[in-house]
PDB file of N, CA and C in Angstrom:
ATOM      1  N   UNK A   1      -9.033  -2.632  19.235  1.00  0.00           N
ATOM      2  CA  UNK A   1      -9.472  -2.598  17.850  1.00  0.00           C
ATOM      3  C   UNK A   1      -8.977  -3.852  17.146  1.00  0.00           C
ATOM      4  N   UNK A   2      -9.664  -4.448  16.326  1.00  0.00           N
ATOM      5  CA  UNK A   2      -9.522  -5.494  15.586  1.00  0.00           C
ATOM      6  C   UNK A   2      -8.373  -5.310  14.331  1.00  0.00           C
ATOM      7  N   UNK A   3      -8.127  -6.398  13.548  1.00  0.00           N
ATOM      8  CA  UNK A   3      -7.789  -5.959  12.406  1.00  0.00           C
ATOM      9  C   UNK A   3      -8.353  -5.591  11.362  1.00  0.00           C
ATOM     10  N   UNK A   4      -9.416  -5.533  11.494  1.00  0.00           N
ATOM     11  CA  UNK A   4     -10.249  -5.025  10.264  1.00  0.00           C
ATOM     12  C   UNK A   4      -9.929  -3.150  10.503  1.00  0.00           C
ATOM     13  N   UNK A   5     -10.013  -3.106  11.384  1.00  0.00           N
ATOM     14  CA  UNK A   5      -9.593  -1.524  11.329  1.00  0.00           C
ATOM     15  C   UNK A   5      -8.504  -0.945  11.658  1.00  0.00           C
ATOM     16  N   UNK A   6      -7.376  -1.783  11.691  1.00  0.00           N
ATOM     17  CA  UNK A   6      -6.297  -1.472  11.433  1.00  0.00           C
ATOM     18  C   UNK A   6      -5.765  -1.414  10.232  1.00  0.00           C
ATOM     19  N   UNK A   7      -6.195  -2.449   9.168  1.00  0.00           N
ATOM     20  CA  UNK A   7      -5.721  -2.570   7.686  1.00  0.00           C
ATOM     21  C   UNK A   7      -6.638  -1.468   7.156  1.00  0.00           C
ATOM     22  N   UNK A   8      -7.545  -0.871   7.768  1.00  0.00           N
ATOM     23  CA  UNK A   8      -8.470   0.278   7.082  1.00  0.00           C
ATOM     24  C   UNK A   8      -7.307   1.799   7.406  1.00  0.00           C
ATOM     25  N   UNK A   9      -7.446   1.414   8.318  1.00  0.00           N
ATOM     26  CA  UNK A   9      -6.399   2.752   8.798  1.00  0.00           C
ATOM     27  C   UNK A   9      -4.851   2.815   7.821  1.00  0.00           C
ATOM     28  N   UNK A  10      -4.188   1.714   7.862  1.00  0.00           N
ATOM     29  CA  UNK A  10      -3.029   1.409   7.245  1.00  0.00           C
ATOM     30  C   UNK A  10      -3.255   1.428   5.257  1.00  0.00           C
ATOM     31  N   UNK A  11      -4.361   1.531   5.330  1.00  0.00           N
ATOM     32  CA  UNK A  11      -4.718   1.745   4.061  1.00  0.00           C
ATOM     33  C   UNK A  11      -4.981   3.357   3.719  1.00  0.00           C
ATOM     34  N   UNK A  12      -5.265   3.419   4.437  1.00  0.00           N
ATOM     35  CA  UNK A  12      -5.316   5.156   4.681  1.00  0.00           C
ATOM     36  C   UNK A  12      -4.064   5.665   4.336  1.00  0.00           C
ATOM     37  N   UNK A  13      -3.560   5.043   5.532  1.00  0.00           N
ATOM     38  CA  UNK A  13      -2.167   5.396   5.324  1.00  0.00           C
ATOM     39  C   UNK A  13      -0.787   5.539   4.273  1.00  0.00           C
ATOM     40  N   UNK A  14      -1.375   4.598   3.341  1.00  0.00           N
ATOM     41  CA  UNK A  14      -0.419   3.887   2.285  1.00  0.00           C
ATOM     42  C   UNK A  14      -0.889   4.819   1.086  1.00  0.00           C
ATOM     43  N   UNK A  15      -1.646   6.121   0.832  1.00  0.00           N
ATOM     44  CA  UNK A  15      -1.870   6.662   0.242  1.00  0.00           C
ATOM     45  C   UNK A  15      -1.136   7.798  -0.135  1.00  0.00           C
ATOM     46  N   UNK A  16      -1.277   8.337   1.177  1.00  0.00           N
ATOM     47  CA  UNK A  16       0.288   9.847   1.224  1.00  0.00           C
ATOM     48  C   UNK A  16       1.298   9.186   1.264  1.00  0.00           C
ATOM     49  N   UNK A  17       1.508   7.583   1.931  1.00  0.00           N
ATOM     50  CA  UNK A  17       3.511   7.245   1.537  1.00  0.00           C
ATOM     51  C   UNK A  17       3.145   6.954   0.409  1.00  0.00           C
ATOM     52  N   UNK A  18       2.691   6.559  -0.431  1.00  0.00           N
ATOM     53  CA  UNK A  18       3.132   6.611  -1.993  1.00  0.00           C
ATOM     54  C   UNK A  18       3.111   8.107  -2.383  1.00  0.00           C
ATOM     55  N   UNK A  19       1.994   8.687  -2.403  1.00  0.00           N
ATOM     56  CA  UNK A  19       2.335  10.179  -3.058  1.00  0.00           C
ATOM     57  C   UNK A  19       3.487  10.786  -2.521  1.00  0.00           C
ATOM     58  N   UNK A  20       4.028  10.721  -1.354  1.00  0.00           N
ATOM     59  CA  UNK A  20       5.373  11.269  -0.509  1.00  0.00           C
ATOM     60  C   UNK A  20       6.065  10.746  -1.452  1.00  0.00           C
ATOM     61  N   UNK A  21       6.578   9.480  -1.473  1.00  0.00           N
ATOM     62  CA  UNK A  21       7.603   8.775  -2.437  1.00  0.00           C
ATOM     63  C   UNK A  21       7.734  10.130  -3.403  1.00  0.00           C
ATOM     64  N   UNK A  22       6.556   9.411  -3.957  1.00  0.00           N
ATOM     65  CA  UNK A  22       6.876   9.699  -6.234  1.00  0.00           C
ATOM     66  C   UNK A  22       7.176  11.240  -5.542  1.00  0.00           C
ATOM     67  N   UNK A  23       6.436  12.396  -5.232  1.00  0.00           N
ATOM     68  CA  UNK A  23       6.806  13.394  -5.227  1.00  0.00           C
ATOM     69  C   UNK A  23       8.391  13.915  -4.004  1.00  0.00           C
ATOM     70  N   UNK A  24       8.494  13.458  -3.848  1.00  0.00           N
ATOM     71  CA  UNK A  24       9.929  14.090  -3.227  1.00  0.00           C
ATOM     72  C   UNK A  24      11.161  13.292  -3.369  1.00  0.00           C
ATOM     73  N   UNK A  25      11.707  14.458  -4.333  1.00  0.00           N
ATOM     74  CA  UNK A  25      12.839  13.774  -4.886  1.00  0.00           C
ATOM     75  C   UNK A  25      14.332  13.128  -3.846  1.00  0.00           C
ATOM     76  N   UNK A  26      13.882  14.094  -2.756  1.00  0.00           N
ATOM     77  CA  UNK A  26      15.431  13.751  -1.884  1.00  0.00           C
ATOM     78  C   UNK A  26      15.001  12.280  -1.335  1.00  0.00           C
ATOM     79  N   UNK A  27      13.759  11.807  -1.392  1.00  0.00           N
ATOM     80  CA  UNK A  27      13.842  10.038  -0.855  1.00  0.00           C
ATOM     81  C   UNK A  27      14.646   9.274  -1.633  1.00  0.00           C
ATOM     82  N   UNK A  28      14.593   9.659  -2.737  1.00  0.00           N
ATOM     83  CA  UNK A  28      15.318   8.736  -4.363  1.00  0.00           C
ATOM     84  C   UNK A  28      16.478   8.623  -3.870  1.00  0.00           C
ATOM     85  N   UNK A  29      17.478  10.128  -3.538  1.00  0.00           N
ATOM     86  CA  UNK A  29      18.720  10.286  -3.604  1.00  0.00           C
ATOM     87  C   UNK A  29      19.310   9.188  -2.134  1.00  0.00           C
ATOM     88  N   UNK A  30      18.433   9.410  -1.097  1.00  0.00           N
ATOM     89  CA  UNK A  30      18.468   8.355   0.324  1.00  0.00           C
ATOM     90  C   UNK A  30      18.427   7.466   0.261  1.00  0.00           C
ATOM     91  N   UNK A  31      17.344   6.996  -0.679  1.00  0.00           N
ATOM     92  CA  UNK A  31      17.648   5.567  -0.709  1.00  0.00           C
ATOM     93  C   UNK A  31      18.639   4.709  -2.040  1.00  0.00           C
ATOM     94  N   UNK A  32      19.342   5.707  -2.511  1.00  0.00           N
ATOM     95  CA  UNK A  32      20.533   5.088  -3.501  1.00  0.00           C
ATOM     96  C   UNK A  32      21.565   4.566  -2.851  1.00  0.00           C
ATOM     97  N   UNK A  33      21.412   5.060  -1.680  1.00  0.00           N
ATOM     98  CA  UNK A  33      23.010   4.923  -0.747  1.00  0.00           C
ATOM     99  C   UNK A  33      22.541   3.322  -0.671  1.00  0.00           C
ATOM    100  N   UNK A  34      21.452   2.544  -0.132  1.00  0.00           N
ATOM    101  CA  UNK A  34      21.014   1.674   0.218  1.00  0.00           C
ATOM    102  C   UNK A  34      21.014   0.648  -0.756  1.00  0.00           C
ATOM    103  N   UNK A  35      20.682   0.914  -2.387  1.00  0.00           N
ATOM    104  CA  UNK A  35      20.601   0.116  -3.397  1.00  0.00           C
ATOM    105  C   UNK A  35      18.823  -0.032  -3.599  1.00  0.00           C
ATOM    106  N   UNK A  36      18.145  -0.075  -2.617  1.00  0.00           N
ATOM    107  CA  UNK A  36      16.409   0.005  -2.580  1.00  0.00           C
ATOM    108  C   UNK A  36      16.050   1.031  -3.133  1.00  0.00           C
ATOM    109  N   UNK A  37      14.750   0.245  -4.327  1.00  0.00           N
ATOM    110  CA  UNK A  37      13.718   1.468  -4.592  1.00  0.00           C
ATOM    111  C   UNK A  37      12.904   1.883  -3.796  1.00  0.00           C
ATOM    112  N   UNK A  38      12.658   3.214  -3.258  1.00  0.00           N
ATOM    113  CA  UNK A  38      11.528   3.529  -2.290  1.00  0.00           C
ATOM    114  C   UNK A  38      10.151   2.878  -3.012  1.00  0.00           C
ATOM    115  N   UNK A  39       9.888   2.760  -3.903  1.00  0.00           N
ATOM    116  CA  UNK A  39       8.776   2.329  -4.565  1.00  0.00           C
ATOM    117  C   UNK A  39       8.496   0.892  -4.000  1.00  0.00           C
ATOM    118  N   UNK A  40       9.694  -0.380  -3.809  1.00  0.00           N
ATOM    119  CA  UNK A  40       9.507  -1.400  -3.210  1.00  0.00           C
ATOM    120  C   UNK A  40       9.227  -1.400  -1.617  1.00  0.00           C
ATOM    121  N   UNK A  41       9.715  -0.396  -1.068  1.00  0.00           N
ATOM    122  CA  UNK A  41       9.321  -0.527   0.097  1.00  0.00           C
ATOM    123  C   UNK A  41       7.641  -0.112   0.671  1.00  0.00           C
ATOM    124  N   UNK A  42       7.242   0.635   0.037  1.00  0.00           N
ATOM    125  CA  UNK A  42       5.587   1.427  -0.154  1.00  0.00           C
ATOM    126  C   UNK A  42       4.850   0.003  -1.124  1.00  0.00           C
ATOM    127  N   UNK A  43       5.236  -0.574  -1.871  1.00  0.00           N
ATOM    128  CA  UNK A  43       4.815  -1.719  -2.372  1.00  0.00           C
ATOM    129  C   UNK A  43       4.900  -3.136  -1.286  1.00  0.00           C
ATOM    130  N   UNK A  44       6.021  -3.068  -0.603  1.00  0.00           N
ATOM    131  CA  UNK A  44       5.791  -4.258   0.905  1.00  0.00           C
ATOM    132  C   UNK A  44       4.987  -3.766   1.724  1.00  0.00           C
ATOM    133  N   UNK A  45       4.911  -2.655   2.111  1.00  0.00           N
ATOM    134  CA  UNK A  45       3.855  -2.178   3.017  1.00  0.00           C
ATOM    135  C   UNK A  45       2.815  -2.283   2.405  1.00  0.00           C
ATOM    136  N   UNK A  46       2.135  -1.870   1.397  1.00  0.00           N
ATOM    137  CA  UNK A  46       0.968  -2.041   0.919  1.00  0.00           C
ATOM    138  C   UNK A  46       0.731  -3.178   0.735  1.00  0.00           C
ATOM    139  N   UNK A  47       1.214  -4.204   0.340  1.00  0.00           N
ATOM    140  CA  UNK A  47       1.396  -5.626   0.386  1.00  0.00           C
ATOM    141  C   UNK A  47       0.753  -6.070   1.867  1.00  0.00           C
ATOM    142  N   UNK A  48       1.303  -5.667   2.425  1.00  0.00           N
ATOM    143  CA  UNK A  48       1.286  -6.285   4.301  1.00  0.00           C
ATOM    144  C   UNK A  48      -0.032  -5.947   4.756  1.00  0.00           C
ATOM    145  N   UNK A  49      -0.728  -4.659   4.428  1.00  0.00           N
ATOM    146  CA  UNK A  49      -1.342  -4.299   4.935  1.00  0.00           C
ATOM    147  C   UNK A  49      -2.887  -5.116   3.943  1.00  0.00           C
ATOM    148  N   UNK A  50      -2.545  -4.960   2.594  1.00  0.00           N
ATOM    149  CA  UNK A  50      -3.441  -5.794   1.728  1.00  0.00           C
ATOM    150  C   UNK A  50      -3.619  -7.416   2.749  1.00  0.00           C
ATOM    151  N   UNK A  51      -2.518  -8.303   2.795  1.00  0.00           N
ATOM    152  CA  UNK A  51      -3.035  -9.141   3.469  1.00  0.00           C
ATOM    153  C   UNK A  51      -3.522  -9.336   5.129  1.00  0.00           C
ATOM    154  N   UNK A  52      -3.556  -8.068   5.723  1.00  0.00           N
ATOM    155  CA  UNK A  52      -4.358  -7.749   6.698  1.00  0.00           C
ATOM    156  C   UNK A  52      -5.784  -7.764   6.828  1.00  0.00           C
ATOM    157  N   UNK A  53      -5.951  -6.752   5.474  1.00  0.00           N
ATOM    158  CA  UNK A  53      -7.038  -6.374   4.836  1.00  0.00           C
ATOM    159  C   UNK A  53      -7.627  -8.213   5.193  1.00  0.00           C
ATOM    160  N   UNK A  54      -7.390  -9.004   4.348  1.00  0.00           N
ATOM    161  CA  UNK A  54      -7.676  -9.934   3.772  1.00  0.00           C
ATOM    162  C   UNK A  54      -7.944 -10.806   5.007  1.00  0.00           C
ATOM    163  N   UNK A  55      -7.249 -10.818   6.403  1.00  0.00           N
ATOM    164  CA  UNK A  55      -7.650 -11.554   7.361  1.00  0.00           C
ATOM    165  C   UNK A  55      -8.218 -10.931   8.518  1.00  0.00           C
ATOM    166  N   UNK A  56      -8.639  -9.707   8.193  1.00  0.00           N
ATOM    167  CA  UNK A  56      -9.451  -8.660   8.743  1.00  0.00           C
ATOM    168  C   UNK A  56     -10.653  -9.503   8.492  1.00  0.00           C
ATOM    169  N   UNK A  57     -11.565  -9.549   7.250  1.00  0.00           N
ATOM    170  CA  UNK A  57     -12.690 -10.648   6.819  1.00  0.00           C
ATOM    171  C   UNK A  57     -13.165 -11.459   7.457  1.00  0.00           C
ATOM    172  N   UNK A  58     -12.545 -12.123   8.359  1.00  0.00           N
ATOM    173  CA  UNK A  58     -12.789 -13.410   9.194  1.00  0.00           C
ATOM    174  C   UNK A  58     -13.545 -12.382  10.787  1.00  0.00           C
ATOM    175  N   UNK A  59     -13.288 -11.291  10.890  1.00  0.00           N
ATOM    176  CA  UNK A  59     -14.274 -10.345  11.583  1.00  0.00           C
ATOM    177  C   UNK A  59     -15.346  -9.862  11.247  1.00  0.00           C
ATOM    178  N   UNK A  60     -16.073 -10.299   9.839  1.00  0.00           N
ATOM    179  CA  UNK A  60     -17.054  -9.305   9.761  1.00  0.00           C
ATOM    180  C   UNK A  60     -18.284  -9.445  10.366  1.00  0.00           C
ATOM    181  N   UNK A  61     -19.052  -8.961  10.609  1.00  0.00           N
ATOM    182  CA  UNK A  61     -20.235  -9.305  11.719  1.00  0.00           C
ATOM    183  C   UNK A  61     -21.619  -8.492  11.365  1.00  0.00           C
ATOM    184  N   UNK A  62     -20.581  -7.104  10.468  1.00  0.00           N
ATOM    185  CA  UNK A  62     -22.276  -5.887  10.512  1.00  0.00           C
ATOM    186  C   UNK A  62     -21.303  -5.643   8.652  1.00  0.00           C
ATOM    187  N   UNK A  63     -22.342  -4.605   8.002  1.00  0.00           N
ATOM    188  CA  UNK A  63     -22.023  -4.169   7.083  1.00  0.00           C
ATOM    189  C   UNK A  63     -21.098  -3.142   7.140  1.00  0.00           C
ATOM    190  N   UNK A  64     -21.110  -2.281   8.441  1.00  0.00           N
ATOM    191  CA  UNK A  64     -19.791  -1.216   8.384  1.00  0.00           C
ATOM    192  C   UNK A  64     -18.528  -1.967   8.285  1.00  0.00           C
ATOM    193  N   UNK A  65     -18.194  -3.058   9.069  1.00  0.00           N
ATOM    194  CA  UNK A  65     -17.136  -3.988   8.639  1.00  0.00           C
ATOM    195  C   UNK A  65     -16.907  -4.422   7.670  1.00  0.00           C
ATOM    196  N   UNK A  66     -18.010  -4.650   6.793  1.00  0.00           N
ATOM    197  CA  UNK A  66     -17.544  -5.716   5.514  1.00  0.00           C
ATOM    198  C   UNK A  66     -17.003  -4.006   4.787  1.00  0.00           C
ATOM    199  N   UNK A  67     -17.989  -2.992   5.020  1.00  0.00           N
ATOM    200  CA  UNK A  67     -17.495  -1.977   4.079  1.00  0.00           C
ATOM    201  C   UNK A  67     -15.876  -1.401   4.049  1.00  0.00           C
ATOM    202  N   UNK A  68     -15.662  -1.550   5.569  1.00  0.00           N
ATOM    203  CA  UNK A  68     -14.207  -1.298   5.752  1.00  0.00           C
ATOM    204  C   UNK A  68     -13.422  -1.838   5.205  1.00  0.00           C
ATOM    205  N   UNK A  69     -13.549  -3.376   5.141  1.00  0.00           N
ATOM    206  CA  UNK A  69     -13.073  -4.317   4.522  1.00  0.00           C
ATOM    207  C   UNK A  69     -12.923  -4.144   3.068  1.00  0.00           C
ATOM    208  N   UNK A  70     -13.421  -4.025   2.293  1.00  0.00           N
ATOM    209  CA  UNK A  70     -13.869  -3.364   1.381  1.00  0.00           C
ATOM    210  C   UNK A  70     -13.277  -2.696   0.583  1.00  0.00           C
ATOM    211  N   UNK A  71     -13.072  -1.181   1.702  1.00  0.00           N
ATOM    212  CA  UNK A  71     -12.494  -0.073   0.875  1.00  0.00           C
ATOM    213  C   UNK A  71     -10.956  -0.653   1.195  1.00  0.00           C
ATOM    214  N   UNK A  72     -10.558  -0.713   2.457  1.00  0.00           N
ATOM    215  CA  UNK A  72      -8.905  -1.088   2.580  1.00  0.00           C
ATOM    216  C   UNK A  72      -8.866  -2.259   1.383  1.00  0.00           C
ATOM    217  N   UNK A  73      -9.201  -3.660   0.972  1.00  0.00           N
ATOM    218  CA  UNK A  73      -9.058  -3.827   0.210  1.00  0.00           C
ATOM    219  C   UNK A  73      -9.068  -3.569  -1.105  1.00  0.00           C
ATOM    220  N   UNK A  74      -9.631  -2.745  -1.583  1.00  0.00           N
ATOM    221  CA  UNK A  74      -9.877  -2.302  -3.188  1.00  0.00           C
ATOM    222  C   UNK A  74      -8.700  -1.102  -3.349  1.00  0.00           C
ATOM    223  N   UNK A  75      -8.889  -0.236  -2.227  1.00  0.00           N
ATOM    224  CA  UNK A  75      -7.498   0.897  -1.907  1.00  0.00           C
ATOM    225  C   UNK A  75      -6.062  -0.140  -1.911  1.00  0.00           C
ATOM    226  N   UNK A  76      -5.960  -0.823  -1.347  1.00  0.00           N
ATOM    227  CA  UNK A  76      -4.445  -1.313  -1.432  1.00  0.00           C
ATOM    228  C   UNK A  76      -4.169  -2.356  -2.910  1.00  0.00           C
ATOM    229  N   UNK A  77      -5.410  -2.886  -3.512  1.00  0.00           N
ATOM    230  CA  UNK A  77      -5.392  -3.752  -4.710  1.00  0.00           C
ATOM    231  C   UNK A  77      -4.652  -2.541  -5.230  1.00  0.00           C
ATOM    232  N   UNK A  78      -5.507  -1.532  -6.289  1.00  0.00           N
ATOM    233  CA  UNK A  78      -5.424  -0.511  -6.895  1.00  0.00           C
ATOM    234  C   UNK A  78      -3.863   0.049  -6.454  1.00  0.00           C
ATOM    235  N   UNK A  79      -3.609   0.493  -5.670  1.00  0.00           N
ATOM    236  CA  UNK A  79      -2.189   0.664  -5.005  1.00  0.00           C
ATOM    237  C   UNK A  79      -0.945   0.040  -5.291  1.00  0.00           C
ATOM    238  N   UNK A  80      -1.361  -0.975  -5.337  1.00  0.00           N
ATOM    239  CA  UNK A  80      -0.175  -2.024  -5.550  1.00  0.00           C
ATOM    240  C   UNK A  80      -0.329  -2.497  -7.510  1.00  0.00           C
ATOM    241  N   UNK A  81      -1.459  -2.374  -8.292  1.00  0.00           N
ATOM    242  CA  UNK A  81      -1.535  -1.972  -9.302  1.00  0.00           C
ATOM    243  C   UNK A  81      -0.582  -1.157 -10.166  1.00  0.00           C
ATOM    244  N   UNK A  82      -0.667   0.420  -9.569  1.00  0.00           N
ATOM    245  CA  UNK A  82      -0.370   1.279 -10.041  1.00  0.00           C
ATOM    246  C   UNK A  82       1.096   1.415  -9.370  1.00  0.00           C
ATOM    247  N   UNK A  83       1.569   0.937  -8.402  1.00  0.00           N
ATOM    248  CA  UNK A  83       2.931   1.062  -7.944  1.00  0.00           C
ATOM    249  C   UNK A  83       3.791  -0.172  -9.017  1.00  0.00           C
ATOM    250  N   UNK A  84       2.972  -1.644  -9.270  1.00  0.00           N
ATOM    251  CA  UNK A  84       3.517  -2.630 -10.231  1.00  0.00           C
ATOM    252  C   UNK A  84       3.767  -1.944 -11.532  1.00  0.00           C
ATOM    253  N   UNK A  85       2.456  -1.201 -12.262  1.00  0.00           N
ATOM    254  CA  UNK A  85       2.966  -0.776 -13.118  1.00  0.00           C
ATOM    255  C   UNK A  85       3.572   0.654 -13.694  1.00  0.00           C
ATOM    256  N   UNK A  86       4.243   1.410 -12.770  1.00  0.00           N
ATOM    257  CA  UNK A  86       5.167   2.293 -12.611  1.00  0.00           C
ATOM    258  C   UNK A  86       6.267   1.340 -12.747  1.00  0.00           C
ATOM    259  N   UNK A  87       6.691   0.503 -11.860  1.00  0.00           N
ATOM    260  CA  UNK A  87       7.970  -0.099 -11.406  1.00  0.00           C
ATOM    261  C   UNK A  87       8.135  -0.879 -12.518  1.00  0.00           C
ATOM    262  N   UNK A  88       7.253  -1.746 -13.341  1.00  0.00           N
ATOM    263  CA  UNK A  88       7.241  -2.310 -14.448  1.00  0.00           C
ATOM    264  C   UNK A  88       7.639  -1.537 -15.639  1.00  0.00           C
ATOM    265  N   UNK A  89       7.080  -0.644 -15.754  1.00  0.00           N
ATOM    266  CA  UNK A  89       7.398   0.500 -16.807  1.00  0.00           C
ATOM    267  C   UNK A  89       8.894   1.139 -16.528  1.00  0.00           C
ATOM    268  N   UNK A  90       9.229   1.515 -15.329  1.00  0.00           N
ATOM    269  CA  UNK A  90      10.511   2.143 -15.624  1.00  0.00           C
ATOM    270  C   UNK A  90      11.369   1.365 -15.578  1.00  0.00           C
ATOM    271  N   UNK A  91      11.342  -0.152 -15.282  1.00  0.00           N
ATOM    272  CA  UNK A  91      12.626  -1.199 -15.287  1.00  0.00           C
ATOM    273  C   UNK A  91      12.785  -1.017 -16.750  1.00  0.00           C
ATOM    274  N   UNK A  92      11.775  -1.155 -18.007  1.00  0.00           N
ATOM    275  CA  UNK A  92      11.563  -1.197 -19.363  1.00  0.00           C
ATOM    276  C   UNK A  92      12.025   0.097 -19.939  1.00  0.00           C
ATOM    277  N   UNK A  93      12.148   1.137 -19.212  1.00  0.00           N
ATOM    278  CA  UNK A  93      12.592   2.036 -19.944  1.00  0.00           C
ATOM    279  C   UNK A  93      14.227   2.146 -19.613  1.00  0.00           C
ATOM    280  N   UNK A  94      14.186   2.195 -18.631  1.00  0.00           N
ATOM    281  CA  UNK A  94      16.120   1.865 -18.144  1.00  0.00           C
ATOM    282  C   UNK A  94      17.031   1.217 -18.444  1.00  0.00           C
TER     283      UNK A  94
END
């Protein structure tokens, strides 16, 4: 399998680890020991996988590809959006 459908898959993926994050509180308390926000780490991954996304492209050949392309990209934009401005917002409130 190429990378175009791996950053589709990994985009998939990056959906339940963010909802996992925000909703379960014992990750917060795990990763205090560490000094890391779980939020930055679901934000590097989505990151990683966004620029996958992005050199996935250089495969496209049919329209199911470009579509894959596509959704993993617009899914991990949006993602990393809404994880910036969470993380933005609560540095401001703290």
């Amino acid at each position: 399998m190429n990378v175009n459908v791996w950053s589709f898959l990994g985009a998939l993926v990056c959906i339940p680890l963010f909802l996992f994050t925000i909703f379960t509180p014992t990750i917060f308390k795990l990763f205090q020991m560490t000094g890391t926000h779980p939020l930055i780490i679901v934000f590097g991954v989505t990151l990683v996988i966004f620029l996958f996304g992005l050199v996935g492209l250089k495969d496209v050949r049919e329209w199911k590809a470009m579509t894959r392309s596509m959704v993993s990209l617009i899914l991990t934009a949006l993602l990393m959006v809404v994880i910036g401005f969470i993380m933005i917002v609560g540095s401001l409130l703290s």
